[in-house]
Protein backbone atom coordinates (compact mmCIF):
# COMPACT_ATOMS: atom_id res chain seq x y z
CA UNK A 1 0.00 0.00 0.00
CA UNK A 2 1.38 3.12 -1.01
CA UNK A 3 1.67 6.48 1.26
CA UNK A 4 -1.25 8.01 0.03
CA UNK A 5 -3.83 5.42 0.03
CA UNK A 6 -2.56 3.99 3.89
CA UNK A 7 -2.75 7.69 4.91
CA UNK A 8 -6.72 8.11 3.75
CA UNK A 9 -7.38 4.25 5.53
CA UNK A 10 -5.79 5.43 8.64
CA UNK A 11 -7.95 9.17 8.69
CA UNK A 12 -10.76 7.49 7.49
CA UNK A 13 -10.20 4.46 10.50
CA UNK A 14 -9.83 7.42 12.89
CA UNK A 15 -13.18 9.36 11.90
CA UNK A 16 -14.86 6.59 12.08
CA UNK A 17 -13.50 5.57 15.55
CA UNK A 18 -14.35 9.02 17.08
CA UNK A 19 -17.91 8.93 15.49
CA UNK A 20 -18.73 5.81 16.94
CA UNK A 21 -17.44 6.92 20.29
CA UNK A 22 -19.82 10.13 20.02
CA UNK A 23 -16.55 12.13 20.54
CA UNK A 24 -14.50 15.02 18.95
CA UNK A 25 -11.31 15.76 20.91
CA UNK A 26 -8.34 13.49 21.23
CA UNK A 27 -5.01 14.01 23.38
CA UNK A 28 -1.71 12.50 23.21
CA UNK A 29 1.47 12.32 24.53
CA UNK A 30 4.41 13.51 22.37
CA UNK A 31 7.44 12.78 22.86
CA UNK A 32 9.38 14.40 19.80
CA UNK A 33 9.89 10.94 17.92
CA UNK A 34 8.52 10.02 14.84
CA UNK A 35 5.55 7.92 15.91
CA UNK A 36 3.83 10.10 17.77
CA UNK A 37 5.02 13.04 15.13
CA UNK A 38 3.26 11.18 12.41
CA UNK A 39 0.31 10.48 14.89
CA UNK A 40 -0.49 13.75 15.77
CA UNK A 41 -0.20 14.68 11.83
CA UNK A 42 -3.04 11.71 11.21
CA UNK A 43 -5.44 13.49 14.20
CA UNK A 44 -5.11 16.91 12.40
CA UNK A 45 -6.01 15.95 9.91
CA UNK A 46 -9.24 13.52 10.77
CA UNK A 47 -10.48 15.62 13.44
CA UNK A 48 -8.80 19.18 12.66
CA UNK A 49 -6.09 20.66 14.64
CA UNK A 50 -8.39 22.80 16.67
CA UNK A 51 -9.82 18.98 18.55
CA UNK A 52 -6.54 18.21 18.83
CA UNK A 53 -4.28 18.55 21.89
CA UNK A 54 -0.62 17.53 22.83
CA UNK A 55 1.42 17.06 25.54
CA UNK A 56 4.52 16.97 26.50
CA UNK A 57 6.11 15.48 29.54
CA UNK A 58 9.61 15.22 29.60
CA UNK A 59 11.57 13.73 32.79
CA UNK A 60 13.82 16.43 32.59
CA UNK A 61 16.56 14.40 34.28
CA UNK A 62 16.53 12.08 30.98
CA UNK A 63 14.61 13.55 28.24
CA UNK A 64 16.62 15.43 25.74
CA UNK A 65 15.60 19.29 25.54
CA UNK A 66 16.15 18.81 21.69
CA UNK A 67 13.26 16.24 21.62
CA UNK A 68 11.26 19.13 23.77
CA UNK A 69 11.69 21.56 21.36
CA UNK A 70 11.07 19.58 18.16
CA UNK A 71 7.46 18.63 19.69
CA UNK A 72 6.91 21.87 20.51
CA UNK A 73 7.85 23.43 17.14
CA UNK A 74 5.63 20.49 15.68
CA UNK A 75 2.65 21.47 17.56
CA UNK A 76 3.01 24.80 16.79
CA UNK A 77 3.67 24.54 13.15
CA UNK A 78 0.56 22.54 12.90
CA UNK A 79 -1.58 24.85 14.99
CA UNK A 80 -2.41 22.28 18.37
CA UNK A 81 -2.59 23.69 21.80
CA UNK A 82 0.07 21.99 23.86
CA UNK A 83 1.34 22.08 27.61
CA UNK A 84 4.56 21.16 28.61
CA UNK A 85 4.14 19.05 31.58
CA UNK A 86 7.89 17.52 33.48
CA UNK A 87 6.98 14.44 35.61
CA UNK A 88 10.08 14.79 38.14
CA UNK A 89 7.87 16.08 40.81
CA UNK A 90 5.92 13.18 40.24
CA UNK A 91 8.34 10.38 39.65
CA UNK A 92 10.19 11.85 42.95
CA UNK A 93 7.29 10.99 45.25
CA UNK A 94 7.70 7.54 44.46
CA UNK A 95 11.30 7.49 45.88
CA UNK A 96 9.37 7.34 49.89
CA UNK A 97 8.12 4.15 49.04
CA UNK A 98 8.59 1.35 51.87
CA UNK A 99 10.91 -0.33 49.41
CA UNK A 100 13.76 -0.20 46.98
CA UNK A 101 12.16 0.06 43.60
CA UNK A 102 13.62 -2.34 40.63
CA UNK A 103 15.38 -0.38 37.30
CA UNK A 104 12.96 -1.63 35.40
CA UNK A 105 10.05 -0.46 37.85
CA UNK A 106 11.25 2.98 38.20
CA UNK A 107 12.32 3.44 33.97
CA UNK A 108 8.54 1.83 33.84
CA UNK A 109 7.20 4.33 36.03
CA UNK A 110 8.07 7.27 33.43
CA UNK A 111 5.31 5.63 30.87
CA UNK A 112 2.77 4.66 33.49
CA UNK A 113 2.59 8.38 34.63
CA UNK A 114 2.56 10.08 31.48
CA UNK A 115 -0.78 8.27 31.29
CA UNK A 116 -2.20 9.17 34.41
CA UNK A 117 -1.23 12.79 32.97
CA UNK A 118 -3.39 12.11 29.66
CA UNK A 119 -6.23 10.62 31.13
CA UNK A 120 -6.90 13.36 33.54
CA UNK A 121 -6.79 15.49 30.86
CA UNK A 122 -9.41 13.45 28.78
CA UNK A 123 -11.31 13.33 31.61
CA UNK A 124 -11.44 16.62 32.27
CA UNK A 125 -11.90 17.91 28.77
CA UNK A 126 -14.08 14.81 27.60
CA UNK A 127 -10.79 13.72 25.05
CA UNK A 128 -10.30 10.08 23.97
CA UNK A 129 -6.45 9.37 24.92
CA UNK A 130 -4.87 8.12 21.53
CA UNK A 131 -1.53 6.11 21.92
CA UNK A 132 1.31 5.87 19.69
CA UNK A 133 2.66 2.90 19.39
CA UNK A 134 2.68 0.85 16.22
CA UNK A 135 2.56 -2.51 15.17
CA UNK A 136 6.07 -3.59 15.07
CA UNK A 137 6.89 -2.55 18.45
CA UNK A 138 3.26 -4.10 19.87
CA UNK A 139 3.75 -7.60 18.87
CA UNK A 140 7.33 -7.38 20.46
CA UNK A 141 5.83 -6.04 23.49
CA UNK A 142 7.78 -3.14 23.52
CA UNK A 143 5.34 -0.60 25.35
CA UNK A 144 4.85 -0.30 29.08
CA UNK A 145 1.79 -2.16 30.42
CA UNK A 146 -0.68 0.86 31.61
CA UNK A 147 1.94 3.07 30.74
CA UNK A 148 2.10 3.88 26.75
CA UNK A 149 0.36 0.83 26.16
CA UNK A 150 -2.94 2.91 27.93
CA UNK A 151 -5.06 4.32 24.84
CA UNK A 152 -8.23 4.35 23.45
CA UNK A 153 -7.12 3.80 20.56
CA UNK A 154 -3.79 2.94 18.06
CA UNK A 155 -3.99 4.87 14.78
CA UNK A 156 -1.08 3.69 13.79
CA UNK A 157 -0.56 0.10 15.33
CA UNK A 158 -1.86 -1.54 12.63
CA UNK A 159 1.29 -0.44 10.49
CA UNK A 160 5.05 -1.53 11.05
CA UNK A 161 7.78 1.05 11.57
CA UNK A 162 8.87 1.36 8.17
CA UNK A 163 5.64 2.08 7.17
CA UNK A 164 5.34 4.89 10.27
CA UNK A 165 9.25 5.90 8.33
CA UNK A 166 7.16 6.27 4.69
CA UNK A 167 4.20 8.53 6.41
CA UNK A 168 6.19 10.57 8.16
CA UNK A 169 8.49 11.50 4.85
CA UNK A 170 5.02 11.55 2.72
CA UNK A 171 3.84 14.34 5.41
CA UNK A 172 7.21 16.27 5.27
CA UNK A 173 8.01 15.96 8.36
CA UNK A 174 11.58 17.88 9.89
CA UNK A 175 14.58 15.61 9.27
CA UNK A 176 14.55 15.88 12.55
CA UNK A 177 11.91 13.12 13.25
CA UNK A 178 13.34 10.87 10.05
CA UNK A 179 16.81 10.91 11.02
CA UNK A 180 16.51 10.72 15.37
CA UNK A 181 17.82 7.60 16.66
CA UNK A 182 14.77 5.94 18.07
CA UNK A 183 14.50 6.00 21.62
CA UNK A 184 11.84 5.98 23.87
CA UNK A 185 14.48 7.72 26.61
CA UNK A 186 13.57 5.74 29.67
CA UNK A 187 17.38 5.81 30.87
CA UNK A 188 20.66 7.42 29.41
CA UNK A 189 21.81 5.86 26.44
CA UNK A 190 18.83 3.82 26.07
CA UNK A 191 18.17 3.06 22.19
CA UNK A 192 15.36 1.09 20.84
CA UNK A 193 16.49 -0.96 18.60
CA UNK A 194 19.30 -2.16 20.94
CA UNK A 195 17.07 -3.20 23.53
CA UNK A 196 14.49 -5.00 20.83
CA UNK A 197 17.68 -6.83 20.09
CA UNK A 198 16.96 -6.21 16.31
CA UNK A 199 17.00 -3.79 13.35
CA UNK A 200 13.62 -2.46 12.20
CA UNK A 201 14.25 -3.49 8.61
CA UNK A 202 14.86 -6.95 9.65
CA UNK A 203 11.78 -7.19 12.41
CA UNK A 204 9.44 -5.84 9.80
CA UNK A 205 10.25 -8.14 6.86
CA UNK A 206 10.67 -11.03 9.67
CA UNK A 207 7.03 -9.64 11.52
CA UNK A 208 5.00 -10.43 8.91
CA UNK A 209 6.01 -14.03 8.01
CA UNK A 210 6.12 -14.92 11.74
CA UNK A 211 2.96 -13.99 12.40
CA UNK A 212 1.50 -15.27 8.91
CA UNK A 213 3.64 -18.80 10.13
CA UNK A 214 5.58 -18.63 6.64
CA UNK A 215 8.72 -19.35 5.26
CA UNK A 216 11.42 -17.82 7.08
CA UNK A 217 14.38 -15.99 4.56
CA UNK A 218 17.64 -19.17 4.49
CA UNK A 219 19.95 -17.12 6.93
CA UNK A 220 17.41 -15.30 8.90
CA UNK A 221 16.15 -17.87 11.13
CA UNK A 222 17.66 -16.78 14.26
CA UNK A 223 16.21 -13.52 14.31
CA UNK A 224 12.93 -14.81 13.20
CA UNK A 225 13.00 -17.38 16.24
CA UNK A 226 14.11 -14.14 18.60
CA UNK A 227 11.02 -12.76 16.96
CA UNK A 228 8.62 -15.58 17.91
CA UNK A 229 9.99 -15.69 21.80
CA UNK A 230 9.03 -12.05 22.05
CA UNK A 231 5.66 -12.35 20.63
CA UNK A 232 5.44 -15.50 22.94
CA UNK A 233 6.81 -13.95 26.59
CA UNK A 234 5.02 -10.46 26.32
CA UNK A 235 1.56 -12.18 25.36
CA UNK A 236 -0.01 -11.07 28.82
CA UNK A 237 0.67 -7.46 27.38
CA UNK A 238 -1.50 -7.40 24.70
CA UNK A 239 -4.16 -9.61 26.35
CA UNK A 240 -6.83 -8.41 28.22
CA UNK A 241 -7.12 -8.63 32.11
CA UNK A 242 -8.06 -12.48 33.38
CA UNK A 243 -11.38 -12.64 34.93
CA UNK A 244 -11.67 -16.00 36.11
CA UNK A 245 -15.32 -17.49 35.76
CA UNK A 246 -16.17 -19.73 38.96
């Protein structure tokens, strides 16, 4: 599917989504990376930038003032109210708990209260919350559970992160959101393809054939089977909440 045609689907998807939902106004987090650049782009245009509100909400003690300013110069080019919200004050309270929190707890912790942040805000201004993650990264399970992975809806986690790559240069985005390292800064020096353990290229040729249980490339096969345990040991992520029936 070419640019053009995926980027009428996805505005089309959304539209239809908010009309069914009996809303107007969306909020999301943005974080100055190209997925939630090319996000906000699809909400201004299905629901006009005047519904449309972003913000930001760095942890100034890891968050990259560069990645500050190119959301904000994003928002502003494309006529969105923003705020500029830091989470330090918020992430330091959590420092008095009664124990010693784990690294992965407390670089979890930056994700889970971003989203408290946006759903006040949706509740407050009757919003939907609209995430930003898309579809290679979900069946890898790389989101925070409540954290980023808390939405109402996905517009773009239907689509792999190449795809996400060809929208954003369709829109003309800044080189600044094509040619960022991705990284979803949860700790210095943290990069996201380092930590999926695999390029982007090679998840999203590999994504499709794993999931579609066909023929895996001669050469690729470890990285496919690196795919597979992924999808397999972050299935509780993607799955709803157990209620057992007794």
């Amino acid at each position: 599917m070419n640019a053009i045609d995926l980027e009428k689907r996805l505005v089309s998807g959304i539209k239809k989504f908010f009309s069914r939902q009996g809303k107007t106004k969306a909020v999301l987090g943005l974080s100055g990376g190209i997925d939630s650049a090319v996000t906000l782009k699809l909400l201004c245009e299905a629901l006009g930038p005047e519904s449309v509100t972003a913000i930001l909400m760095p942890n100034t003690k890891l968050t990259k003032q560069s990645s500050v300013e190119d959301a904000r110069k994003l928002s502003e080019s494309l006529g969105v109210k923003y705020f500029v919200v830091p989470i330090d004050g918020v992430l330091e309270r959590f420092e008095a708990l009664p124990w010693q929190q784990g690294g992965i707890a407390k670089a979890n912790l930056n994700a889970r209260v971003r989203a408290l942040i946006l759903y006040n805000y949706a509740n407050t201004y009757a919003c939907l919350v609209v995430g930003t993650g898309n579809k290679s990264e979900f069946w890898m399970g790389y989101f925070t559970k409540h954290g980023d992975g808390a939405a109402d809806m996905f517009p773009i986690g239907g689509i792999l992160k190449t795809e996400v790559r060809a929208l954003a240069r369709h829109f003309g985005l800044p080189k600044e959101f094509l040619e960022k390292v991705p990284s979803a800064e949860l700790w210095a020096g943290q990069e996201d393809e380092k930590e999926l353990g695999v390029t982007y290229e090679v998840l999203d040729e590999l994504l499709p054939l794993v999931l579609g249980k066909k023929k895996i490339p001669k050469g690729k096969e470890a990285e496919a089977k690196k795919i597979s345990e992924a999808i397999k040991a972050t299935e509780h992520k993607r799955a709803p909440a157990v209620v057992l029936d007794v």
